[in-house]
Protein backbone atom coordinates (compact mmCIF):
# COMPACT_ATOMS: atom_id res chain seq x y z
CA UNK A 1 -20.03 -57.40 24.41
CA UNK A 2 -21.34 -54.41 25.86
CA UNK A 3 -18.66 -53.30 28.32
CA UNK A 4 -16.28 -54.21 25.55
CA UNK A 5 -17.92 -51.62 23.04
CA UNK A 6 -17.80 -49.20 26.42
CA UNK A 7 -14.19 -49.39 26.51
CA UNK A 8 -13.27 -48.99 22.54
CA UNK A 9 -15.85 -45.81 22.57
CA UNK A 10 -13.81 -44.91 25.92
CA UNK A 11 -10.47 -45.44 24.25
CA UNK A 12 -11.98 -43.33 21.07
CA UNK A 13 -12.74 -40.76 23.44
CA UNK A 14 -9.54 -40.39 25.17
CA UNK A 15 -7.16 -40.34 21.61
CA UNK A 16 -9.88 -37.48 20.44
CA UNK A 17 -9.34 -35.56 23.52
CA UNK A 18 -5.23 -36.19 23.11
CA UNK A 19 -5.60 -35.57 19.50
CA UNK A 20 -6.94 -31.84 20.74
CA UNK A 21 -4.87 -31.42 23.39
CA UNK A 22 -1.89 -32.45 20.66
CA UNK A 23 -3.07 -30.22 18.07
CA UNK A 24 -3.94 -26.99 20.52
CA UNK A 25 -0.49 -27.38 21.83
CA UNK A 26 1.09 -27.41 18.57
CA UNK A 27 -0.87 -24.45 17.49
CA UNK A 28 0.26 -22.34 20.45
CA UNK A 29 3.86 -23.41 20.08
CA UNK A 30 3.55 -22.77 16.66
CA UNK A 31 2.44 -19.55 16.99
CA UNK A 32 5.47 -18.85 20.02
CA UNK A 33 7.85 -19.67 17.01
CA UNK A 34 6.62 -17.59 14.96
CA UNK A 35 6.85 -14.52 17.61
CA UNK A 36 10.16 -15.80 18.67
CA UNK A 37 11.46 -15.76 15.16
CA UNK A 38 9.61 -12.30 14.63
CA UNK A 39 11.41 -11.00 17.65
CA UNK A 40 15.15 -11.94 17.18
CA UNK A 41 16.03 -9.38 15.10
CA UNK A 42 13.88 -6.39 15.80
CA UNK A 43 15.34 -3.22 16.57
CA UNK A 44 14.70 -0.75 19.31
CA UNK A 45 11.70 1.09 19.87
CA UNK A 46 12.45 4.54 19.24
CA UNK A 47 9.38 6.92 19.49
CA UNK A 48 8.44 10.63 18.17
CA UNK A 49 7.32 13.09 20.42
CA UNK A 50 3.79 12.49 19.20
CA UNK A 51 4.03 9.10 19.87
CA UNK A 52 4.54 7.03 16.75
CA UNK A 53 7.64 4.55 16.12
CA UNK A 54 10.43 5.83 13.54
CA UNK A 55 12.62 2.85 13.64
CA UNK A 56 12.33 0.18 10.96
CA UNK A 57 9.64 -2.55 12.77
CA UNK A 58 11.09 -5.94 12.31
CA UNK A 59 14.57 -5.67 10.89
CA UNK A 60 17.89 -4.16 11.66
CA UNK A 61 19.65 -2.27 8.22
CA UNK A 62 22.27 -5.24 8.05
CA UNK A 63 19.69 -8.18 8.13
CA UNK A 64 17.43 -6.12 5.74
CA UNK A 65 20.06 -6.35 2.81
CA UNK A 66 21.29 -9.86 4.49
CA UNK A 67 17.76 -10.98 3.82
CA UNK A 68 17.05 -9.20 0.53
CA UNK A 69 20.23 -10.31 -0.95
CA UNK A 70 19.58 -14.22 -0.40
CA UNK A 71 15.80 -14.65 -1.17
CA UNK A 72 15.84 -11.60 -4.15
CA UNK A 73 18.72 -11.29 -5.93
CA UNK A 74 17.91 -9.30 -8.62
CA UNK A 75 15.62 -6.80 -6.73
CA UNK A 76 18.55 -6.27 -4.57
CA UNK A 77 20.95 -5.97 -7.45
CA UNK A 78 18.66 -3.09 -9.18
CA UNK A 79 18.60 -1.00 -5.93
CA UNK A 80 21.65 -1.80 -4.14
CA UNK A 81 24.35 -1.94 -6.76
CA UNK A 82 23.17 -0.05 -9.89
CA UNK A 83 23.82 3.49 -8.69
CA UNK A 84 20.21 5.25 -8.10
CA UNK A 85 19.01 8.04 -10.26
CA UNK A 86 18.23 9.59 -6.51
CA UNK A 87 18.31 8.99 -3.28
CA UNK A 88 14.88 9.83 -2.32
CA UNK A 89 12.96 7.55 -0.82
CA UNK A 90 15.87 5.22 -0.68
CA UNK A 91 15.23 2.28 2.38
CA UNK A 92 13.15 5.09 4.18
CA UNK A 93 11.69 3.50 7.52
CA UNK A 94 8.08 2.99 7.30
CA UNK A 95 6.85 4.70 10.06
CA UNK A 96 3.77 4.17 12.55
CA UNK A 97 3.59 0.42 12.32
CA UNK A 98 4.21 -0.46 16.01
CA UNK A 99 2.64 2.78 17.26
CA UNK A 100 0.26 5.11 15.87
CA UNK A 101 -1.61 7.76 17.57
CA UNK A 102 -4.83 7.49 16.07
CA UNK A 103 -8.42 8.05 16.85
CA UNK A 104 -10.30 5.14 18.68
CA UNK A 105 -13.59 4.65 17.08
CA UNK A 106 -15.06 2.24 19.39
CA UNK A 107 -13.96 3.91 22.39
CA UNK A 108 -13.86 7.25 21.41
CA UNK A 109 -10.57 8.44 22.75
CA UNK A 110 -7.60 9.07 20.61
CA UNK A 111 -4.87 6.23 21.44
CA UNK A 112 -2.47 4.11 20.13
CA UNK A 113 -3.21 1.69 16.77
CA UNK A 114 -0.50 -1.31 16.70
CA UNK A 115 -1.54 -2.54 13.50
CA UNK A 116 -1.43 0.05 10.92
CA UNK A 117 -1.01 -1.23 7.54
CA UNK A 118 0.82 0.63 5.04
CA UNK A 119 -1.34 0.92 1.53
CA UNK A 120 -0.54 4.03 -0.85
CA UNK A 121 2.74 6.14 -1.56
CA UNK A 122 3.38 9.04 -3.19
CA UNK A 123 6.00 11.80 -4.02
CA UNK A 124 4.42 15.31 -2.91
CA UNK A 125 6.66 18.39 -3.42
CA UNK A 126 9.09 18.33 -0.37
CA UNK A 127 6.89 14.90 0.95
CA UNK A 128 6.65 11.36 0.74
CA UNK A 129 3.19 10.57 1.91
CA UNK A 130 2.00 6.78 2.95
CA UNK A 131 -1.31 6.12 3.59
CA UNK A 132 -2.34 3.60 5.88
CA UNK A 133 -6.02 1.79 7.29
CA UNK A 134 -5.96 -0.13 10.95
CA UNK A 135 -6.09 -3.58 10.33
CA UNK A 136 -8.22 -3.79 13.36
CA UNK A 137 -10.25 -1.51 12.10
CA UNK A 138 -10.98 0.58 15.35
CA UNK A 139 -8.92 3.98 14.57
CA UNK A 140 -9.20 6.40 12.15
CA UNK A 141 -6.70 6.21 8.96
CA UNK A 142 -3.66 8.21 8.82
CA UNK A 143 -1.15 9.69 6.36
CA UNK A 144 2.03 9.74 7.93
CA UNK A 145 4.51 12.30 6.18
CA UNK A 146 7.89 12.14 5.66
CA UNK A 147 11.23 14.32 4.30
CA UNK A 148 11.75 13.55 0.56
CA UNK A 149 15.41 14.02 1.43
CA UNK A 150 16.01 12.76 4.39
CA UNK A 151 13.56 10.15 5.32
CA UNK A 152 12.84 11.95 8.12
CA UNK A 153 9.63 11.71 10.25
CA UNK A 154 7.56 15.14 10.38
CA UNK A 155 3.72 14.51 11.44
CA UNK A 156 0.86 12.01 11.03
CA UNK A 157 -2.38 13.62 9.50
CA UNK A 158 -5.71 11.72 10.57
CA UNK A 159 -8.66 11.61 7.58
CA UNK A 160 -12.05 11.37 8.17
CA UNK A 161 -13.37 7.70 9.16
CA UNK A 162 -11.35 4.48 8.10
CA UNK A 163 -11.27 4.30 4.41
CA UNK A 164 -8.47 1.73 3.32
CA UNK A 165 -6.78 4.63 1.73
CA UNK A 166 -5.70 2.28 -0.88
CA UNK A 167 -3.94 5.06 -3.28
CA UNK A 168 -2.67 8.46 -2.85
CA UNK A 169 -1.52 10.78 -5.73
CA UNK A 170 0.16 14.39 -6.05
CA UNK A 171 -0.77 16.65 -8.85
CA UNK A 172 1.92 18.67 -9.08
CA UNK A 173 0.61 21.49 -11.69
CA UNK A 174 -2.74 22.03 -9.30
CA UNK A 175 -0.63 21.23 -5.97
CA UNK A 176 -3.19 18.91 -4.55
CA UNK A 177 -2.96 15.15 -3.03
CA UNK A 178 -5.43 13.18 -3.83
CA UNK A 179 -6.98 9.79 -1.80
CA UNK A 180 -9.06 6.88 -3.06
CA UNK A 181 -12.33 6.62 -1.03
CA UNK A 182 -16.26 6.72 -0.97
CA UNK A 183 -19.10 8.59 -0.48
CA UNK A 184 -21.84 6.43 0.60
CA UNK A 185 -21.72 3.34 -1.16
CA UNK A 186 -20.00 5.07 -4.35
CA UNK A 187 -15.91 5.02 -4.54
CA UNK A 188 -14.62 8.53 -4.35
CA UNK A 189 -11.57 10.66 -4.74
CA UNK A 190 -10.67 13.04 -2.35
CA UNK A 191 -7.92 16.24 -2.26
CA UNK A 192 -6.24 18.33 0.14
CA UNK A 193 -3.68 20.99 -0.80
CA UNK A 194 -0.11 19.98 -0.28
CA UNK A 195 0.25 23.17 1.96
CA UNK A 196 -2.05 22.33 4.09
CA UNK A 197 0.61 19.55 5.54
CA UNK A 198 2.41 22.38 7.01
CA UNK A 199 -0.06 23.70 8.61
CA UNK A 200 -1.77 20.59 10.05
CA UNK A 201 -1.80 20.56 14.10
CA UNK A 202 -1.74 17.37 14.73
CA UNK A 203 -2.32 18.01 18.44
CA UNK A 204 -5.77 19.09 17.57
CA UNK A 205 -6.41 14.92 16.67
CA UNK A 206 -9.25 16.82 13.66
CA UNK A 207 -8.86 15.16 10.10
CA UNK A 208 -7.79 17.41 7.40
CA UNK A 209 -10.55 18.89 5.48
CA UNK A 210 -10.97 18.36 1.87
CA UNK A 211 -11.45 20.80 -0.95
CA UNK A 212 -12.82 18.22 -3.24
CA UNK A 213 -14.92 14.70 -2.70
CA UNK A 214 -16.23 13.77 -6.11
CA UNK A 215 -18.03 10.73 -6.23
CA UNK A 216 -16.84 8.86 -9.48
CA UNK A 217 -19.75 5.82 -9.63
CA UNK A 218 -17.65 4.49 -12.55
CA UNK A 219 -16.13 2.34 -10.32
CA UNK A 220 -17.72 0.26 -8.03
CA UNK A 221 -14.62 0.53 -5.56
CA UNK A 222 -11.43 2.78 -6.18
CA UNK A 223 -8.67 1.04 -5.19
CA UNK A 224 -5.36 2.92 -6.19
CA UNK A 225 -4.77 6.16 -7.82
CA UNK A 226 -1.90 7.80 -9.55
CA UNK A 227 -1.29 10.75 -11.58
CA UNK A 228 0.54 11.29 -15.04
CA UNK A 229 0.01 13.96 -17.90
CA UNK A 230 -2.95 16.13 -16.24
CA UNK A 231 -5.18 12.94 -15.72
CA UNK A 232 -5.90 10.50 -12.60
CA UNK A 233 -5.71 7.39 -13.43
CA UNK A 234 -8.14 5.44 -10.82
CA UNK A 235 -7.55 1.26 -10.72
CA UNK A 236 -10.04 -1.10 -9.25
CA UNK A 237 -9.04 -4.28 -7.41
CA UNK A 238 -10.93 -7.00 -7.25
CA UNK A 239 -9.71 -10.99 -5.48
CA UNK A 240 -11.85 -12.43 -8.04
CA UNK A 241 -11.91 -11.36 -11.31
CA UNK A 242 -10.22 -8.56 -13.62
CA UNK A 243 -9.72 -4.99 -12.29
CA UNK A 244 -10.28 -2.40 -14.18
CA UNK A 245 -8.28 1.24 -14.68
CA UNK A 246 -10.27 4.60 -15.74
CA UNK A 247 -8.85 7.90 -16.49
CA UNK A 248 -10.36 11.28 -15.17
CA UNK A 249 -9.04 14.67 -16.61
CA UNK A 250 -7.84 17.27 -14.42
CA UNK A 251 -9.71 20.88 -15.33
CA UNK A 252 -7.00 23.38 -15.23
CA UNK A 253 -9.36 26.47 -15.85
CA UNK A 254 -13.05 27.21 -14.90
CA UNK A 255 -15.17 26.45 -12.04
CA UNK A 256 -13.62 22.99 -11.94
CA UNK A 257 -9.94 24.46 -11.99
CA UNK A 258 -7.78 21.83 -10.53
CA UNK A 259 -10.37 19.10 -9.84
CA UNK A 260 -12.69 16.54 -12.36
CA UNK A 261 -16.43 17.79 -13.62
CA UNK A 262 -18.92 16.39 -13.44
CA UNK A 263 -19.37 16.37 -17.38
CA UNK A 264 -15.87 14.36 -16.79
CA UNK A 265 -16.87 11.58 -15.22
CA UNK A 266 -20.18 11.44 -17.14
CA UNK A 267 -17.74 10.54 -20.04
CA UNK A 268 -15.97 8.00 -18.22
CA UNK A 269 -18.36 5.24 -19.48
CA UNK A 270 -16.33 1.90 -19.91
CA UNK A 271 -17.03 1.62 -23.75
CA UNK A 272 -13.81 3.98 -24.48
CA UNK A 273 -10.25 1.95 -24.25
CA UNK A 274 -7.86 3.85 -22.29
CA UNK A 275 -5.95 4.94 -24.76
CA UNK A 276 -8.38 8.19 -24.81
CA UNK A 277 -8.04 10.07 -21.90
CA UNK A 278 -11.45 9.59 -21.23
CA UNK A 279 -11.20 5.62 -21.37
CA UNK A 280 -11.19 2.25 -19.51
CA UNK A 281 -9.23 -0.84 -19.61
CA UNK A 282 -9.57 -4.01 -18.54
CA UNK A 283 -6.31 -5.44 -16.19
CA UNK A 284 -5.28 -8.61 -14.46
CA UNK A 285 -6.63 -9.57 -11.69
CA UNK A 286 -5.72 -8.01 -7.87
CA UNK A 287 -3.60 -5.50 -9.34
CA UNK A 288 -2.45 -3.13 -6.17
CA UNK A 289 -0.68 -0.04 -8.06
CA UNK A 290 -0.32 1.49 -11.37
CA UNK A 291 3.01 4.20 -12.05
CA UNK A 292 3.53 5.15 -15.65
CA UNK A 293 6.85 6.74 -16.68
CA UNK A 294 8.19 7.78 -19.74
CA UNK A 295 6.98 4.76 -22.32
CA UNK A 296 6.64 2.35 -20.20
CA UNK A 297 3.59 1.31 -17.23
CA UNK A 298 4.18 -0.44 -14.18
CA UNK A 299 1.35 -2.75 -12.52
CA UNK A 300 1.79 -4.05 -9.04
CA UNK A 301 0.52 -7.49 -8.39
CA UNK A 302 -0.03 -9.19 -4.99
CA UNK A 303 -2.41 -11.35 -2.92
CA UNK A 304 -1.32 -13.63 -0.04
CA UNK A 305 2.06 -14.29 1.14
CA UNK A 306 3.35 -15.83 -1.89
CA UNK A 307 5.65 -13.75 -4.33
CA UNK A 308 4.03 -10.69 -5.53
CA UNK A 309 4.44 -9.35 -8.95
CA UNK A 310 5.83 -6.58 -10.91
CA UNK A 311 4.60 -6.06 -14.54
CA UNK A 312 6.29 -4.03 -16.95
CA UNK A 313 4.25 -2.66 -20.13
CA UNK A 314 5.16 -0.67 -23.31
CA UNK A 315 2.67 2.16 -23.72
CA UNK A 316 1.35 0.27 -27.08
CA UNK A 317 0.15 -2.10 -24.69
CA UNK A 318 -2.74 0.64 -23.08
CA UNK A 319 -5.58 -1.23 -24.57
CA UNK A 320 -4.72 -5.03 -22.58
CA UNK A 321 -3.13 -5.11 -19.73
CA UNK A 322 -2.54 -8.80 -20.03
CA UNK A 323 0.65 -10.50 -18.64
CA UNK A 324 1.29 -11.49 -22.43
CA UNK A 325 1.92 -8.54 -23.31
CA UNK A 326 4.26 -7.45 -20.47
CA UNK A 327 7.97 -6.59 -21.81
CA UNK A 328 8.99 -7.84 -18.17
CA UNK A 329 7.05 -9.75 -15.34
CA UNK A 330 9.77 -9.72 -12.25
CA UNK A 331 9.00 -11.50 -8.55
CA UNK A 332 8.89 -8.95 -5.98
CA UNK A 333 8.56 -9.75 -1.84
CA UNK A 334 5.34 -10.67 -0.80
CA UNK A 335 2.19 -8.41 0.06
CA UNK A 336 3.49 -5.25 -2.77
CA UNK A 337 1.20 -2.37 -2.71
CA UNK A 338 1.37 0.92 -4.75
CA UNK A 339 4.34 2.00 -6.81
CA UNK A 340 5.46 5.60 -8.29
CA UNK A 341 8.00 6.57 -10.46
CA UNK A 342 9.89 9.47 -9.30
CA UNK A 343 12.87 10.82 -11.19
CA UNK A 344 14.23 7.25 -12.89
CA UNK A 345 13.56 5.43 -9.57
CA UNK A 346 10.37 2.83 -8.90
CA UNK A 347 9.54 3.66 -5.22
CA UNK A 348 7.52 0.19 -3.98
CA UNK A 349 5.28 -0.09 -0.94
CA UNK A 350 4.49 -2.99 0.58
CA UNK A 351 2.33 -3.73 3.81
CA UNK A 352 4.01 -6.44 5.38
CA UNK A 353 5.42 -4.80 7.64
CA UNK A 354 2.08 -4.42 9.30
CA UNK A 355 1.61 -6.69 12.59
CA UNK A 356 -1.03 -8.61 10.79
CA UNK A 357 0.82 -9.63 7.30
CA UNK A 358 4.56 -9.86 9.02
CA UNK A 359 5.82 -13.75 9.73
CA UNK A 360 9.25 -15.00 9.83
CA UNK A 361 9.33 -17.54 6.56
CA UNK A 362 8.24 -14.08 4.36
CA UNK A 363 11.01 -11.02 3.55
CA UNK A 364 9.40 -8.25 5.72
CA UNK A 365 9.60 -5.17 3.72
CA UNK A 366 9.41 -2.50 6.47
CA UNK A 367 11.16 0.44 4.42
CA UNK A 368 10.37 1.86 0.59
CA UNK A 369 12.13 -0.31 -1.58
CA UNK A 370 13.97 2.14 -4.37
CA UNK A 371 14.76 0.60 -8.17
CA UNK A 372 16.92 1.83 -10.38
CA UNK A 373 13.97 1.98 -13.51
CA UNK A 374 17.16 1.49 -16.40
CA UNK A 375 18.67 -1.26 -14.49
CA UNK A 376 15.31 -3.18 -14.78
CA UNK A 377 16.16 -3.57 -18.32
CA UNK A 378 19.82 -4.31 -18.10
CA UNK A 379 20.34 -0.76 -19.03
């Protein structure tokens, strides 16, 4: 009886120990797929002078609209075939996400980041400016800048520690770009004059400086920002439960000339609905970026690899945004980020391209997907 119990446990032993060996195997040739399938259709490295990749990461132009075409009709219908208001920003390479010279943190030396990931886009003057974090969080964030016209490469600026730079904004009547941040454990914003872009070195590896850092404790975390009609408009995110969206006027005389008062964010107390410039709003949950054009506001929606979301609201609807009241709720690639309107076009960001987010079963978005606003609508 014994050395019959001996050989079952024996026999248990041995299928637990194949049952390991089975299921590490499979999870190494899974993950060989998955690079394999990554790697078929990736397009040559091509390099800057400083060292960061301007070719598209993961997909050549032809399997980009092969791709978009079969798994998102529609999206590929409003900026493929509706003629676009303008061609900035149009399929413009995402630069930096297989190389990124960037400052090493933990070993103090300024190397090369491999997984940047793309978080906040905006339209500055002659710009386009992308923010992006290190998803292995070693090397200092970077703002890589880019031709408006062209979609041509120009510099990467470094900023000051590793926020997750989750929203960028350009005032265009005080000619600053501003950054979502912190100071201490407060969120932040943060600006820069748009002509100090020019005169960044970037072979001095410093981060720009900043004219302003306001902390705004309104918000426990500031997640995107974007600009319309002399305010910021500063969203939170939160995986859990409902953001939330506060608006911060822009001083344009006085000390504060250009930049928020204190006296400004004093007023920014959550009991006001946003409706009031000085007012807050309750959202859906993990919203990712906020553009608001004409009569209408855009909310970007995405966790995960599933289908992300694009909301669009009537202005009426400034005291909920709630999906019920959306005029349009369209699917969107996986893994969207933050959105501007620029001149009748919806510029989208999405981080996916990034090493960590990118697998083969997903539609890679390694350029700046461009919409035709008025086709949105059937218009």
């Amino acid at each position: 009886m014994v050395k019959k119990l001996g050989r079952i446990i024996k026999i248990f032993v041995l299928l637990l120990i194949a049952g390991a060996v089975i299921g590490i195997a499979g999870y190494f040739g899974y993950q060989w797929y998955e690079e394999h399938e990554l790697n078929v259709n990736r397009p040559k490295v091509v390099k800057a002078q400083d060292g960061t990749n301007t070719n598209a990461a993961w997909y050549s132009n032809s399997f980009y609209q092969k791709q978009l075409k079969k798994k998102y009709s529609f999206i590929n219908k409003v900026s493929n075939y509706v003629p676009p208001r303008t061609w900035d920003g149009k399929d413009f390479v995402i630069p930096g996400l297989i190389s990124t010279k960037s400052y090493n943190f933990k070993t103090g030396n300024f190397d090369t980041a491999t997984k940047m990931t793309p978080q906040g886009l905006t339209v500055a003057g002659k710009y386009i400016l992308i923010t992006a974090y290190d998803g292995d969080h070693e090397h200092a964030s970077v703002i890589y800048v880019i031709d408006r016209r062209t979609g041509k490469y120009f510099k990467t600026i470094q900023v000051k520690g590793k926020p997750h730079l989750g929203g960028i904004a350009y005032d265009p009547v005080g000619k600053n770009v501003w950054l979502t941040g912190s100071i201490g454990k407060s969120s932040a914003l943060m600006a820069f004059p748009v002509k100090e872009i020019g005169k960044y070195d970037e072979k001095r590896h410093s981060p720009i400086e900043y004219i302003h850092e306001i902390s705004i404790p309104t918000l426990e975390r500031a997640s995107t920002v974007t600009y319309y009609d002399n305010q910021l408009f500063v969203g939170l995110f939160n995986m859990y439960k409902r953001g939330r969206v506060a608006s911060y006027t822009i001083s344009r005389s006085g000390k504060n000339k250009n930049s928020i008062s204190n006296n400004e964010i004093k007023s920014v107390t959550g009991t006001i609905s946003w409706s009031d410039p000085d007012g807050v709003t309750s959202m859906d949950k993990q919203v990712q970026g906020i553009a608001i054009y004409d009569n209408k506001i855009f909310v970007s929606q995405s966790y995960g690899s599933k289908d992300s979301k694009l909301y669009i609201f009537p202005s009426t609807a400034l005291h909920a945004l709630d999906e019920k009241n959306a005029e349009l709720v369209i699917s969107m690639p996986p893994y969207l980020e933050q959105i501007v309107a620029y001149k009748g076009q919806l510029l989208c960001l999405f981080e996916s391209g990034s090493r960590q987010y990118a697998k083969p079963n997903i539609m890679i978005m390694d350029r700046i997907l461009s919409i035709n606003i008025n086709a949105l609508f059937g218009n």
